[in-house]
N, C-alpha and C. Protein backbone atom coordinates (compact mmCIF):
# COMPACT_ATOMS: atom_id res chain seq x y z
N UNK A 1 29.16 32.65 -38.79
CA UNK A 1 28.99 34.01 -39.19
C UNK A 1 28.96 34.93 -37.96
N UNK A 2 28.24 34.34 -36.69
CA UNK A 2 28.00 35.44 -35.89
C UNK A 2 29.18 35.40 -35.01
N UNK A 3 30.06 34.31 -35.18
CA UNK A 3 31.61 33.95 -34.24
C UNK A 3 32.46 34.93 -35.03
N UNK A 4 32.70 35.20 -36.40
CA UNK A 4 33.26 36.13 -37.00
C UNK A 4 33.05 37.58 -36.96
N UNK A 5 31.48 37.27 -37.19
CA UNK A 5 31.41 39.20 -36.55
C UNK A 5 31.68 39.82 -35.06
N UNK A 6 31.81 39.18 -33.72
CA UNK A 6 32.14 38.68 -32.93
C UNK A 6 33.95 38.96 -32.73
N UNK A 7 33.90 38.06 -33.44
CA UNK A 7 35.81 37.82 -33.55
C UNK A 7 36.28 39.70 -34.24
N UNK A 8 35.74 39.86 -35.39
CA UNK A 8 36.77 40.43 -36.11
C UNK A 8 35.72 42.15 -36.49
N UNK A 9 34.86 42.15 -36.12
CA UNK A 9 33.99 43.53 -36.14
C UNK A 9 34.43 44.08 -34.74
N UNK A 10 34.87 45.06 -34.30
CA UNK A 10 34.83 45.94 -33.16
C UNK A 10 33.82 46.63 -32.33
N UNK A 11 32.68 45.69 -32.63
CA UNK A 11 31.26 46.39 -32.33
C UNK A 11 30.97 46.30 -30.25
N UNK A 12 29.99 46.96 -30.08
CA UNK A 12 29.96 47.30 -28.87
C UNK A 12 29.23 45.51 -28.58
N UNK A 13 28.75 45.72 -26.94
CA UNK A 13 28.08 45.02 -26.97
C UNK A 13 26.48 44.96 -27.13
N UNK A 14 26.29 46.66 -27.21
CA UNK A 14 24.46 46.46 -27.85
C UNK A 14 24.32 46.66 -28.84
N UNK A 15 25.55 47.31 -29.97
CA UNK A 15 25.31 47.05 -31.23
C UNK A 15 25.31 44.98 -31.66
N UNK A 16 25.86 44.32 -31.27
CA UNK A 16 26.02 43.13 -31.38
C UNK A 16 24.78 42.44 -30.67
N UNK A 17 24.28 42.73 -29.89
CA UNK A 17 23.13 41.90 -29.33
C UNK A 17 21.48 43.03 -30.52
N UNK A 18 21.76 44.17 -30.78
CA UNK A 18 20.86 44.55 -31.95
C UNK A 18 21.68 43.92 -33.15
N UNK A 19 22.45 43.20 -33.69
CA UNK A 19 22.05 42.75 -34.75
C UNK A 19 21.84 40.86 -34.59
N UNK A 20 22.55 40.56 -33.46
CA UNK A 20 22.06 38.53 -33.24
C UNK A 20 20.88 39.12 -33.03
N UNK A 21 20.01 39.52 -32.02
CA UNK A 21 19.18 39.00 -31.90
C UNK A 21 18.18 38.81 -32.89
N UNK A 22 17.86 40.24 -33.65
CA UNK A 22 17.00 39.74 -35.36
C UNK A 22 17.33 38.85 -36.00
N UNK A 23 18.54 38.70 -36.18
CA UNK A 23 19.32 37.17 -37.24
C UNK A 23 18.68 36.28 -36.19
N UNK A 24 18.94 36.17 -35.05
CA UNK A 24 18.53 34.76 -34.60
C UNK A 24 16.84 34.64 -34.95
N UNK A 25 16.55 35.67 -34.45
CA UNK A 25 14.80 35.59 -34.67
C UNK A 25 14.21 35.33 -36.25
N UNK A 26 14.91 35.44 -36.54
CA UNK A 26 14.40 35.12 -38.26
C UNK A 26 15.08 34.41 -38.67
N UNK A 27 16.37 33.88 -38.34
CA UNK A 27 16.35 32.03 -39.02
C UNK A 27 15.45 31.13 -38.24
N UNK A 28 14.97 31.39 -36.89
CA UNK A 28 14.09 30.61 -36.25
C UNK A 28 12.88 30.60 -36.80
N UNK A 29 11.98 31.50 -37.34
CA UNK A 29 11.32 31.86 -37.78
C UNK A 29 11.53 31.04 -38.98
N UNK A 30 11.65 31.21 -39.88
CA UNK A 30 12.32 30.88 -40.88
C UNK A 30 12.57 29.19 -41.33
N UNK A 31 13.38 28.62 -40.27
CA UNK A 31 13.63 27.29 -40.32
C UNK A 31 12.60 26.48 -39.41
N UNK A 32 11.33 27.01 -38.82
CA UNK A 32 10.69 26.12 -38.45
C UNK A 32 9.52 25.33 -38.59
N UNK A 33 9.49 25.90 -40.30
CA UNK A 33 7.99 25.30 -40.82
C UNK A 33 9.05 24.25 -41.44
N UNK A 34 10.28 24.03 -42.26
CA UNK A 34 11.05 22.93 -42.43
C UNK A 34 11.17 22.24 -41.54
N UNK A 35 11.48 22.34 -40.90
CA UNK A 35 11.95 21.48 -39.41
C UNK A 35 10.78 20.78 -39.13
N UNK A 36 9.68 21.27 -38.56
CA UNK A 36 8.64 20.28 -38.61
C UNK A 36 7.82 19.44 -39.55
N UNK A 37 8.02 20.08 -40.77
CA UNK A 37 7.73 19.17 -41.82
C UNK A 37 8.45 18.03 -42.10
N UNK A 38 9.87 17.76 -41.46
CA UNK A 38 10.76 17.33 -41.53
C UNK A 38 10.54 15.73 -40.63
N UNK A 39 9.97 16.57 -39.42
CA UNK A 39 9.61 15.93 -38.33
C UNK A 39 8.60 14.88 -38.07
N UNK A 40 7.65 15.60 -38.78
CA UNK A 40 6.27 14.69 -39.70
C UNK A 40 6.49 13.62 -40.46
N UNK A 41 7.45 14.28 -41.25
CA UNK A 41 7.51 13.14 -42.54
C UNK A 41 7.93 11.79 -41.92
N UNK A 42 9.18 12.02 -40.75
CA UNK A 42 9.87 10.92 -40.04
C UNK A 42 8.78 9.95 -39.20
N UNK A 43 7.58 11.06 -37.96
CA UNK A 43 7.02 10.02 -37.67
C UNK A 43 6.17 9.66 -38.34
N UNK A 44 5.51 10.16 -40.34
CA UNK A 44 4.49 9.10 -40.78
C UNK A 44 5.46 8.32 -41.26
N UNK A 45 6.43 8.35 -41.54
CA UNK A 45 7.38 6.70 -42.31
C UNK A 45 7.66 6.10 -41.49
N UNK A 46 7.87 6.28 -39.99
CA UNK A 46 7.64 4.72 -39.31
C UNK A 46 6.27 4.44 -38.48
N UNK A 47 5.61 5.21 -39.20
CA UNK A 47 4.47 4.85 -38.13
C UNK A 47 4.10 5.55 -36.33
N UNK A 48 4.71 6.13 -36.39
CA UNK A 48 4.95 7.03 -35.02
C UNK A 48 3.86 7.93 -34.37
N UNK A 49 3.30 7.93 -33.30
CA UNK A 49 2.50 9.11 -32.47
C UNK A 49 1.29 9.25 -33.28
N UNK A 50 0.29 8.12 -33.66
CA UNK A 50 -0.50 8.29 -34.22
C UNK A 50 -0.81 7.93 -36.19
N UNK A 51 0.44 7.68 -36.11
CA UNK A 51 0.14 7.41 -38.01
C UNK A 51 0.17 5.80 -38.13
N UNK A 52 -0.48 5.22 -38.95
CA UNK A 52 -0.47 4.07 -38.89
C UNK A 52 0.59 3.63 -40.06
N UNK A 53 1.10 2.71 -39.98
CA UNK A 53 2.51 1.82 -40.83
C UNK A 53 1.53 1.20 -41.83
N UNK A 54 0.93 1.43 -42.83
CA UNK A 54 0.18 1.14 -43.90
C UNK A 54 1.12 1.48 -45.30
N UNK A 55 1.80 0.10 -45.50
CA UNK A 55 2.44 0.63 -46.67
C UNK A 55 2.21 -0.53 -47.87
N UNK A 56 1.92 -0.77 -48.91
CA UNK A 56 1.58 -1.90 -49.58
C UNK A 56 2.48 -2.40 -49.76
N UNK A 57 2.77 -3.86 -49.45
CA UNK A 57 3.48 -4.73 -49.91
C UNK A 57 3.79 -4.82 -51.44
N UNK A 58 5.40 -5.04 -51.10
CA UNK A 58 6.15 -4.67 -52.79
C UNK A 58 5.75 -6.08 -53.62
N UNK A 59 5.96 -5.28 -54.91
CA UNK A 59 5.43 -6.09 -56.00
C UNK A 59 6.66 -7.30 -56.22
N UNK A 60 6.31 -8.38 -56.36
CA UNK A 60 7.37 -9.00 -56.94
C UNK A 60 7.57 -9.46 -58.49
N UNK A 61 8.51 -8.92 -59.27
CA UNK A 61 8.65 -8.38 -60.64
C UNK A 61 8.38 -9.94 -61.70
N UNK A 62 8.87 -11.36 -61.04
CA UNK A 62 8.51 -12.33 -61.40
C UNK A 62 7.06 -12.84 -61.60
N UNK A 63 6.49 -12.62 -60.23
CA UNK A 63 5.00 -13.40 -60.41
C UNK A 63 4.43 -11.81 -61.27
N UNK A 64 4.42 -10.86 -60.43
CA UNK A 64 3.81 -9.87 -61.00
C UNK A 64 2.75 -9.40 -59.82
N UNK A 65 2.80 -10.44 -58.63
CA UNK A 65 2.08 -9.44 -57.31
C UNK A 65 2.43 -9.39 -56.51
């Protein structure tokens, strides 16, 4: 999006650095409570930087434990 406005808008260069820089600041904003939730989730499923690998052993559908 911002290679196109860029490419094909005729804008100066401080109209173009006033409108990236808010877009950038607010998808950052924006994408970084995902991102670390993201991040979390990865190191509690292997056990990583503090989470412990506590996962119950799977049932087996024959015996029944």
């Amino acid at each position: 999006m911002i290679i196109a406005l860029v490419r094909d808008a005729e804008l100066s260069v401080a109209a173009l650095v006033a409108i990236v820089m808010p877009l950038a600041m607010i998808l950052m904003i924006a994408l970084l409570q995902p991102a670390k939730g993201a991040i979390i989730a990865l190191q509690w499923w292997f056990g990583m930087h503090g989470f412990q690998k506590e996962r119950p052993a799977p049932v087996d559908e024959e015996t029944g434990s």
